[in-house]
C-alpha atoms as a PDB file:
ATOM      1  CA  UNK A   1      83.180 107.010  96.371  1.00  0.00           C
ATOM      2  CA  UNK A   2      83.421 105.940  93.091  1.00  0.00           C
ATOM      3  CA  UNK A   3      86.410 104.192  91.390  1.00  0.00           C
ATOM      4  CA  UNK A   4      87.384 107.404  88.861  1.00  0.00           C
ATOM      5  CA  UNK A   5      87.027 109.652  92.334  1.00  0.00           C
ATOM      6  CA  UNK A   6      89.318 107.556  94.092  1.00  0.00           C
ATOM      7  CA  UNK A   7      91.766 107.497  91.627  1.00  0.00           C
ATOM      8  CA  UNK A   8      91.389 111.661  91.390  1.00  0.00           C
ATOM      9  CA  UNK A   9      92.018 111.640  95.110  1.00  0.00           C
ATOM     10  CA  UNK A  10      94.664 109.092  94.900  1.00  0.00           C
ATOM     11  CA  UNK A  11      96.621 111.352  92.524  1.00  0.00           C
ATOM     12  CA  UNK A  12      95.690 114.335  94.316  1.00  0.00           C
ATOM     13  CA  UNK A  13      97.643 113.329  97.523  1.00  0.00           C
ATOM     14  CA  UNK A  14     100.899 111.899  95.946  1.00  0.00           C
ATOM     15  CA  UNK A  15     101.186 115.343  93.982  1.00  0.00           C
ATOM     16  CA  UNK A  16     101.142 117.143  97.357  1.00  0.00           C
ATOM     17  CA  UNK A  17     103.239 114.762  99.401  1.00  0.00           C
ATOM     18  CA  UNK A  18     105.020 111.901  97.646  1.00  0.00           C
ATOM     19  CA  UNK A  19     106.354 113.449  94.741  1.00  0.00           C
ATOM     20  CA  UNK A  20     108.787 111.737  92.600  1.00  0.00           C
ATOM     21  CA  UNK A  21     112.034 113.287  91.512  1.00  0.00           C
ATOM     22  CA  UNK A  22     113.894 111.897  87.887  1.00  0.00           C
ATOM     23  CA  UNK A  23     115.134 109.485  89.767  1.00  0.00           C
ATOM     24  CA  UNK A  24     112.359 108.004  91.109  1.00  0.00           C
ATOM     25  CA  UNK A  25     110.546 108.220  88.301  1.00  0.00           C
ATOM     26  CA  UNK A  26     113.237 106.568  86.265  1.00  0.00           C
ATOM     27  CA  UNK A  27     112.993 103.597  88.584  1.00  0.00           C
ATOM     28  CA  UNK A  28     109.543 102.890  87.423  1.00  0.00           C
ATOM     29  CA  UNK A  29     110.121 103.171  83.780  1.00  0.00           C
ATOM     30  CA  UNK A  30     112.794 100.890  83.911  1.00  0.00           C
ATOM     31  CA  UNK A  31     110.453  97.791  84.996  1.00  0.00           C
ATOM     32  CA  UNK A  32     109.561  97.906  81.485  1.00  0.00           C
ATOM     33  CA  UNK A  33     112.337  97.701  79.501  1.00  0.00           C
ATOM     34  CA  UNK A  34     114.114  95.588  82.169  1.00  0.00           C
ATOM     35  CA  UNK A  35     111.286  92.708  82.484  1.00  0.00           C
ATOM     36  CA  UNK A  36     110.687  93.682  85.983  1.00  0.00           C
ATOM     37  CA  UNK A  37     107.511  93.322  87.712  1.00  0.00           C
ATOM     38  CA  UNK A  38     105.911  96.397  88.203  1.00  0.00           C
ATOM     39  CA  UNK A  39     104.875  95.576  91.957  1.00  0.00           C
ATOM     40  CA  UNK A  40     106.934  98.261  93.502  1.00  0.00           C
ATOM     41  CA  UNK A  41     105.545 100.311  96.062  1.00  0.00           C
ATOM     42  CA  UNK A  42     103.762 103.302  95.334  1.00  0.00           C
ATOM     43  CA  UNK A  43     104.757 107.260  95.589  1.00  0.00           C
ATOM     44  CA  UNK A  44     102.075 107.351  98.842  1.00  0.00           C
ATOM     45  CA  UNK A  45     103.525 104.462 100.120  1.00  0.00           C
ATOM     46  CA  UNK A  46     107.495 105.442  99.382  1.00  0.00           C
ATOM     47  CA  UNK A  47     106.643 108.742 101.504  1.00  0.00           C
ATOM     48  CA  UNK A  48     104.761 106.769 104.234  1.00  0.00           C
ATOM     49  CA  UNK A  49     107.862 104.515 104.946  1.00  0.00           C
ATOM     50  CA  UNK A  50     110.418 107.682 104.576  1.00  0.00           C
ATOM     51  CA  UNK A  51     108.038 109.276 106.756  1.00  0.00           C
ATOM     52  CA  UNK A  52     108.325 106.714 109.511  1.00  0.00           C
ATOM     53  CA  UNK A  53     111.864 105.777 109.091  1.00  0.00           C
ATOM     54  CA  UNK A  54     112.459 109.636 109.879  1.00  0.00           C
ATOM     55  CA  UNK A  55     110.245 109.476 112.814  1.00  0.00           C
ATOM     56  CA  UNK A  56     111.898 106.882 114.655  1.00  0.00           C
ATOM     57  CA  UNK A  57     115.371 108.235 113.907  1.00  0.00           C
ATOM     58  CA  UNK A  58     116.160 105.159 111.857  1.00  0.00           C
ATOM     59  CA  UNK A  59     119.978 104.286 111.648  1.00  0.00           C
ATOM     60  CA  UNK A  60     119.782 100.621 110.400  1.00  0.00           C
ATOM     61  CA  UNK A  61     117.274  99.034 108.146  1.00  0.00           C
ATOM     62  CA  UNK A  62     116.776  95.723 106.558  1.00  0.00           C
ATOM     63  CA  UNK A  63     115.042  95.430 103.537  1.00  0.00           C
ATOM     64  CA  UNK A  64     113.834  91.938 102.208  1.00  0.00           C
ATOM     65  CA  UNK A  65     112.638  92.546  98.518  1.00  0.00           C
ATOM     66  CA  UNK A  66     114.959  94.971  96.386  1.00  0.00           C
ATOM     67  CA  UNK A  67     113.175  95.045  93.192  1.00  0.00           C
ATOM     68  CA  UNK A  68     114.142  97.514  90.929  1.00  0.00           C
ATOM     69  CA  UNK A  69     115.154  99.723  94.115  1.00  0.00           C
ATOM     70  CA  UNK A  70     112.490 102.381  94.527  1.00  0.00           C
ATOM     71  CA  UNK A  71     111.503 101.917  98.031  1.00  0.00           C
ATOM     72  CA  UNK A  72     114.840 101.479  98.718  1.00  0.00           C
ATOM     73  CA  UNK A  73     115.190 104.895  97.512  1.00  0.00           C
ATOM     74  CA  UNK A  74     112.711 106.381  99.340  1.00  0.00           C
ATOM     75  CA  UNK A  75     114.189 104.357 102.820  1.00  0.00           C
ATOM     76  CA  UNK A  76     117.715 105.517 102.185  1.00  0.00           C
ATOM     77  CA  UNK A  77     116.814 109.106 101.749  1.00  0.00           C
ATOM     78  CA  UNK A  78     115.160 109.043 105.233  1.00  0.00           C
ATOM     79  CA  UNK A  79     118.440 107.795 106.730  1.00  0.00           C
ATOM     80  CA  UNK A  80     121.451 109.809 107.883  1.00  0.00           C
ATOM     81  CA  UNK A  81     124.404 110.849 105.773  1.00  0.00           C
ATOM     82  CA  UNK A  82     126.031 107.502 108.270  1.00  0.00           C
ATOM     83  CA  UNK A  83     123.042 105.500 108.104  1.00  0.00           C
ATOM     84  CA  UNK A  84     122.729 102.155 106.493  1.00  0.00           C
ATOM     85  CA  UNK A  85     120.294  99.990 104.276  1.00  0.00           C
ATOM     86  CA  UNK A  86     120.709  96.199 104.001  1.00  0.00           C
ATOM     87  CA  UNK A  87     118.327  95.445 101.167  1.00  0.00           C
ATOM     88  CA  UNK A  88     118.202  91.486 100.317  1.00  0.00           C
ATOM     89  CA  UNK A  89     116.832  90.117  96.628  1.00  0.00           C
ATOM     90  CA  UNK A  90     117.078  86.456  95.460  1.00  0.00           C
ATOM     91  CA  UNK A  91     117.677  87.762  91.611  1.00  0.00           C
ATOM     92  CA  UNK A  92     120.766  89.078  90.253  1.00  0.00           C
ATOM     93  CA  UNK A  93     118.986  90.615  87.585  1.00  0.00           C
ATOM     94  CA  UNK A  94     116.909  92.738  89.936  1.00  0.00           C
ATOM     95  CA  UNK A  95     120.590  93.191  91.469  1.00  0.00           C
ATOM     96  CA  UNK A  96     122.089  94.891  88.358  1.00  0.00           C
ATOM     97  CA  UNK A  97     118.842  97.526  88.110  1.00  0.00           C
ATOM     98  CA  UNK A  98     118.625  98.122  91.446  1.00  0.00           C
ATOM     99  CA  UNK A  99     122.084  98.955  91.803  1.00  0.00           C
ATOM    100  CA  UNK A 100     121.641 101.364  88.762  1.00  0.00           C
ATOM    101  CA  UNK A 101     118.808 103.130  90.418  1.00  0.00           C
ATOM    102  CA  UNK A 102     120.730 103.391  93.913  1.00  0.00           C
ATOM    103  CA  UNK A 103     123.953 105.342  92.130  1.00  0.00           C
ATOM    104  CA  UNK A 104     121.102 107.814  89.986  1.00  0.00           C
ATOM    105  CA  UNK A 105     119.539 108.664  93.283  1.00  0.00           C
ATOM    106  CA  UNK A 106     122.879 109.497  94.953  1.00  0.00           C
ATOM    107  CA  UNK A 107     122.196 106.934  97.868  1.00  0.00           C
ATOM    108  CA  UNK A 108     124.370 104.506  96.827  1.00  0.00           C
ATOM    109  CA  UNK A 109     127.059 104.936  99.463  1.00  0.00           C
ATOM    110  CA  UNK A 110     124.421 104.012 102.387  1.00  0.00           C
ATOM    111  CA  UNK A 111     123.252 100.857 100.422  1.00  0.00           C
ATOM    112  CA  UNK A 112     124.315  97.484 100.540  1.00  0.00           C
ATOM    113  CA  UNK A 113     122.762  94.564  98.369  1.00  0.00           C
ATOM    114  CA  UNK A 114     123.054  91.220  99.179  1.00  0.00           C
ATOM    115  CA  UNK A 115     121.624  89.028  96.551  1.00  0.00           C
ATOM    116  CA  UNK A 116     120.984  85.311  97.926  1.00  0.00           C
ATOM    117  CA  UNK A 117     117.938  83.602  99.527  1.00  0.00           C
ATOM    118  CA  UNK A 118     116.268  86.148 101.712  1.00  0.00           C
ATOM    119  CA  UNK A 119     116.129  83.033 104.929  1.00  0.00           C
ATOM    120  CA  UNK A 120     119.068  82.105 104.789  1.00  0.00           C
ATOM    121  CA  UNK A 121     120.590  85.681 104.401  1.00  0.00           C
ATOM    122  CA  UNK A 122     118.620  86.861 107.043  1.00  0.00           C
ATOM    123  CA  UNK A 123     119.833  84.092 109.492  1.00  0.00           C
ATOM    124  CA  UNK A 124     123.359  85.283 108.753  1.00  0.00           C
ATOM    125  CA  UNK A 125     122.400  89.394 109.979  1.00  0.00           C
ATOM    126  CA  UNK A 126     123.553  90.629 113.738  1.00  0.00           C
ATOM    127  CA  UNK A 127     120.636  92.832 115.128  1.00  0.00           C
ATOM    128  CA  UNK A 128     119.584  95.455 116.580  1.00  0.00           C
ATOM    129  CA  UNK A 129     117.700  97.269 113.461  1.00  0.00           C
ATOM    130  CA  UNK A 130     115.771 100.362 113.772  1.00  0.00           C
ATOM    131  CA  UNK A 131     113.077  99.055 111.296  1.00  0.00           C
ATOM    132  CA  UNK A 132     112.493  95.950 109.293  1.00  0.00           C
ATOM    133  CA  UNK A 133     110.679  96.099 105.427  1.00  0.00           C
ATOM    134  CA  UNK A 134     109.551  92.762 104.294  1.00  0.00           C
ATOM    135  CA  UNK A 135     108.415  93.032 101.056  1.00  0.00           C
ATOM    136  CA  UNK A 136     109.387  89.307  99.439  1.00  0.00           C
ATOM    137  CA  UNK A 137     107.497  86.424  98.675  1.00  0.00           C
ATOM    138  CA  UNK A 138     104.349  86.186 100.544  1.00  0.00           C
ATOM    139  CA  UNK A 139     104.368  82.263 101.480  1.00  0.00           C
ATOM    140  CA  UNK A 140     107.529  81.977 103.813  1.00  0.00           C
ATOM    141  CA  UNK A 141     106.062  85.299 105.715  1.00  0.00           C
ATOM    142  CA  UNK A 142     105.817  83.431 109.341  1.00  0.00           C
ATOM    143  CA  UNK A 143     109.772  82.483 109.135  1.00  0.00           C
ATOM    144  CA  UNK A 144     110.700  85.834 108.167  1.00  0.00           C
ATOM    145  CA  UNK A 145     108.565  87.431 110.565  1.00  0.00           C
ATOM    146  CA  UNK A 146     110.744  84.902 113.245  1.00  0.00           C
ATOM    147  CA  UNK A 147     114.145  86.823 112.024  1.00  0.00           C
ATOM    148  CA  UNK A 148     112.770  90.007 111.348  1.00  0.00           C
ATOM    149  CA  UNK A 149     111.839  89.792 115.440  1.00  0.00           C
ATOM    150  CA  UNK A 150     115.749  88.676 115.961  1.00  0.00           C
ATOM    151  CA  UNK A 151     116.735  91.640 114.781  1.00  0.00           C
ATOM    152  CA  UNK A 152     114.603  94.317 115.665  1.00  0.00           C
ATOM    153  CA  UNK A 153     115.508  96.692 118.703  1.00  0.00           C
ATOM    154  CA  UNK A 154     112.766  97.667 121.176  1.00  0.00           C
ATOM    155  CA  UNK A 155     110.780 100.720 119.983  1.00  0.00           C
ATOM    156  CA  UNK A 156     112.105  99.508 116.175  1.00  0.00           C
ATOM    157  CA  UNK A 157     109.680  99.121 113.458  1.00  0.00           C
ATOM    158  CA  UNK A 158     107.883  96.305 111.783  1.00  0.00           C
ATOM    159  CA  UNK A 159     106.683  96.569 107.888  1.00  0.00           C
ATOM    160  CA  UNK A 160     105.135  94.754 105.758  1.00  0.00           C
ATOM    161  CA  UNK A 161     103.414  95.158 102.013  1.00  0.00           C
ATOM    162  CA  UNK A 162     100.444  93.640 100.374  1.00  0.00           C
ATOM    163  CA  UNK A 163      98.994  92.786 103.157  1.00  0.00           C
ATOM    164  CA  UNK A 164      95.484  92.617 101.702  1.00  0.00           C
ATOM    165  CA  UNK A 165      96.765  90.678  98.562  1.00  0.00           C
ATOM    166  CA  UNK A 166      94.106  92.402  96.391  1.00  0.00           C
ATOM    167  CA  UNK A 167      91.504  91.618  98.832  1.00  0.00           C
ATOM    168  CA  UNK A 168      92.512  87.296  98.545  1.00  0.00           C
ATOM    169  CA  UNK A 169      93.288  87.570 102.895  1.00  0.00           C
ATOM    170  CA  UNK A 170      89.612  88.200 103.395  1.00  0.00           C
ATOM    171  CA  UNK A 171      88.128  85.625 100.528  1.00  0.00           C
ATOM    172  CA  UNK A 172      87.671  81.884 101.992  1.00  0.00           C
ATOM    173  CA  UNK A 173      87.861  80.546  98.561  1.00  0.00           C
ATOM    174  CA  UNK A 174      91.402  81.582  98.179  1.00  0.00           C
ATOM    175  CA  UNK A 175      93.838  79.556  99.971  1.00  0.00           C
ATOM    176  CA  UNK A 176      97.109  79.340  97.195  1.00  0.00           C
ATOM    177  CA  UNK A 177     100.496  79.797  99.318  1.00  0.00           C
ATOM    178  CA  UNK A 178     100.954  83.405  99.205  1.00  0.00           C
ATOM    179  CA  UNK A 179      97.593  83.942 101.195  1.00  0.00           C
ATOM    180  CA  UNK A 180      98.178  81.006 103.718  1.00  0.00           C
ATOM    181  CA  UNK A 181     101.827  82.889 103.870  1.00  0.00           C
ATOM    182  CA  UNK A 182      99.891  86.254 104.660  1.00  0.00           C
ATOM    183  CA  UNK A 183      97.155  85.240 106.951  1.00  0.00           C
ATOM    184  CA  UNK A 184      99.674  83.388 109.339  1.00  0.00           C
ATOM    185  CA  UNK A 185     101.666  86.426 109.292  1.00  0.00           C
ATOM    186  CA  UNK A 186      98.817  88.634 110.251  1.00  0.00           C
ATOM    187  CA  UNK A 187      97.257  86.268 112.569  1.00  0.00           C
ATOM    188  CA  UNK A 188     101.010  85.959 114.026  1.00  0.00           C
ATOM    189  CA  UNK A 189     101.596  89.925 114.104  1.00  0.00           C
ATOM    190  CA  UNK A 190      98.137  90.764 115.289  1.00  0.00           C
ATOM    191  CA  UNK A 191      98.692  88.344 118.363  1.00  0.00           C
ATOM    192  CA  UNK A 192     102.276  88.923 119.163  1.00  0.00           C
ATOM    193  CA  UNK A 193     102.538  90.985 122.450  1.00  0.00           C
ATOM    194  CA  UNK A 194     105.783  92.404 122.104  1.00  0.00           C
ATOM    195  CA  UNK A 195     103.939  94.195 119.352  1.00  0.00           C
ATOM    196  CA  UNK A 196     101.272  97.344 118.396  1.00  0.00           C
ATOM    197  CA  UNK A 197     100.400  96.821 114.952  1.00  0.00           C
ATOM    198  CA  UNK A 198      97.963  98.235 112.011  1.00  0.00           C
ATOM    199  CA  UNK A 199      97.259  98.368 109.088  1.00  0.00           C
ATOM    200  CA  UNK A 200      97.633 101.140 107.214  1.00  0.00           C
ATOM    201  CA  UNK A 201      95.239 101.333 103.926  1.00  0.00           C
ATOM    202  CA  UNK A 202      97.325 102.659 101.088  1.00  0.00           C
ATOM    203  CA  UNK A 203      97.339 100.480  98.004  1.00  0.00           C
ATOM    204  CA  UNK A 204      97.489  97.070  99.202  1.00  0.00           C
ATOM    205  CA  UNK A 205      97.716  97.466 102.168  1.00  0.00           C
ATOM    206  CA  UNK A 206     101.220  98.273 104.516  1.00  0.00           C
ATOM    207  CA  UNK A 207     101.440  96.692 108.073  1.00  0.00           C
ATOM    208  CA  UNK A 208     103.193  99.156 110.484  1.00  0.00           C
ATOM    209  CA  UNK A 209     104.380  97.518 114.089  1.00  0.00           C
ATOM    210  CA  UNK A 210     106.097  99.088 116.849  1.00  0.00           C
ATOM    211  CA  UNK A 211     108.118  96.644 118.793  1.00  0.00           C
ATOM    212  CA  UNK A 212     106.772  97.439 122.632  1.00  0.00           C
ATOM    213  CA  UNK A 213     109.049  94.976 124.529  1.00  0.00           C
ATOM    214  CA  UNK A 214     111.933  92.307 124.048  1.00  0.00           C
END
C-alpha cells in the first residue's frame, strides 16, 4: 500500500471510530502555542486504550506520561463516574495544560496529577490497578516495568507506547538510551510469564499485556 493510501485509510478509520470532540481537539492545538511536544497519542490509539480500559471494567489506572492530557482524556472517559486516574509527569508546565484540558473535558473530578519523578512517584503508589499506561521516557523502561508489575492486579492490563520507536527497536545501528530502554522492556515483557502480550500496530506501535498470574 502506498504511503498517501495509508494515510487515506488511516483517516478513514479514526472518522468512524475515534472521533474527537472540542475538547479533544483543543488538547492538540494547544501543544503549539504551549511549547509542548506534539507526541501525544493518536485519535486510533485514544479509542484503542478507552476501548480496553472499558473491557476490563477498569476502576484504577496509573498513567506515567501526562503530556498535555489527551490520553488521559480518552482513559478517564472509559472509567466510572467513581473511577480514578493517577496520571504522573516530571514537568509542571505540562502540569498547568494538562490540568486545563482535564476541567474542558469534564473529567477532572476522576483525575489526579502528581507532578514529580515518575520512579520515585511510582515507588510511593499502593496497588492493585486495573491497568497500567507507561508512556514516559523510553530509557528507564525496565524499572518502570518492575513497579508497574507491583501494582498491577491479576487479569489487569499492561501498556505501553512507541514501542517501535520509528522503526530504531529493529535497526542494529541504533543503540542511543531510549532504544536500549525499549528493547529491554520488550525483551523483559515478551519473556515474563505472568504475562500475554502483543503488539498492537497503530502508529508507533502500543504494547497490550494481560497479567495471567501473580
Amino acid at each position: 500500500m502506498s504511503e498517501a493510501a495509508d494515510e487515506r485509510l488511516a483517516r478513514y478509520i479514526a472518522d468512524l471510530f475515534a472521533r474527537e470532540d472540542d475538547a479533544l481537539r483543543a488538547i492538540r492545538d494547544a501543544h503549539g502555542p504551549a511549547d509542548l511536544p506534539t507526541i501525544h497519542v493518536s485519535p486510533s490509539e485514544g479509542a484503542i486504550l478507552h476501548l480496553l480500559l472499558r473491557a476490563i471494567g477498569a476502576r484504577r489506572v496509573l498513567e506515567v506520561g501526562t503530556l498535555g492530557g489527551y490520553s488521559g482524556v480518552w482513559m478517564a472517559r472509559a472509567l466510572p463516574a467513581d473511577g480514578r486516574l493517577i496520571t504522573i509527569d516530571g514537568s509542571e508546565k505540562h502540569a498547568a495544560v494538562a490540568r486545563t484540558a482535564f476541567a474542558r473535558a469534564g473529567v477532572a473530578d476522576r483525575i489526579e496529577l502528581r507532578v514529580g519523578d515518575a520512579l520515585d512517584t511510582m515507588q510511593t503508589l499502593a496497588g492493585p490497578y486495573d491497568a497500567v499506561f507507561l508512556d514516559a521516557d523510553k530509557e528507564p523502561l525496565p524499572r518502570y516495568l518492575a513497579e508497574a508489575l507491583r501494582l498491577l492486579r491479576v487479569g489487569g492490563l499492561l501498556l505501553c507506547d512507541n514501542t517501535h520507536l520509528d522503526g530504531r527497536v529493529a535497526d542494529p545501528s541504533a543503540s542511543d538510551g531510549d532504544v536500549r530502554g525499549m528493547r529491554a522492556f520488550n525483551a523483559l515483557v515478551a519473556a515474563d510469564p505472568r504475562l500475554v502480550a502483543a503488539v498492537i500496530p497503530v502508529r508507533d506501535g502500543l504494547l497490550a499485556a494481560v497479567r495471567t498470574r501473580p
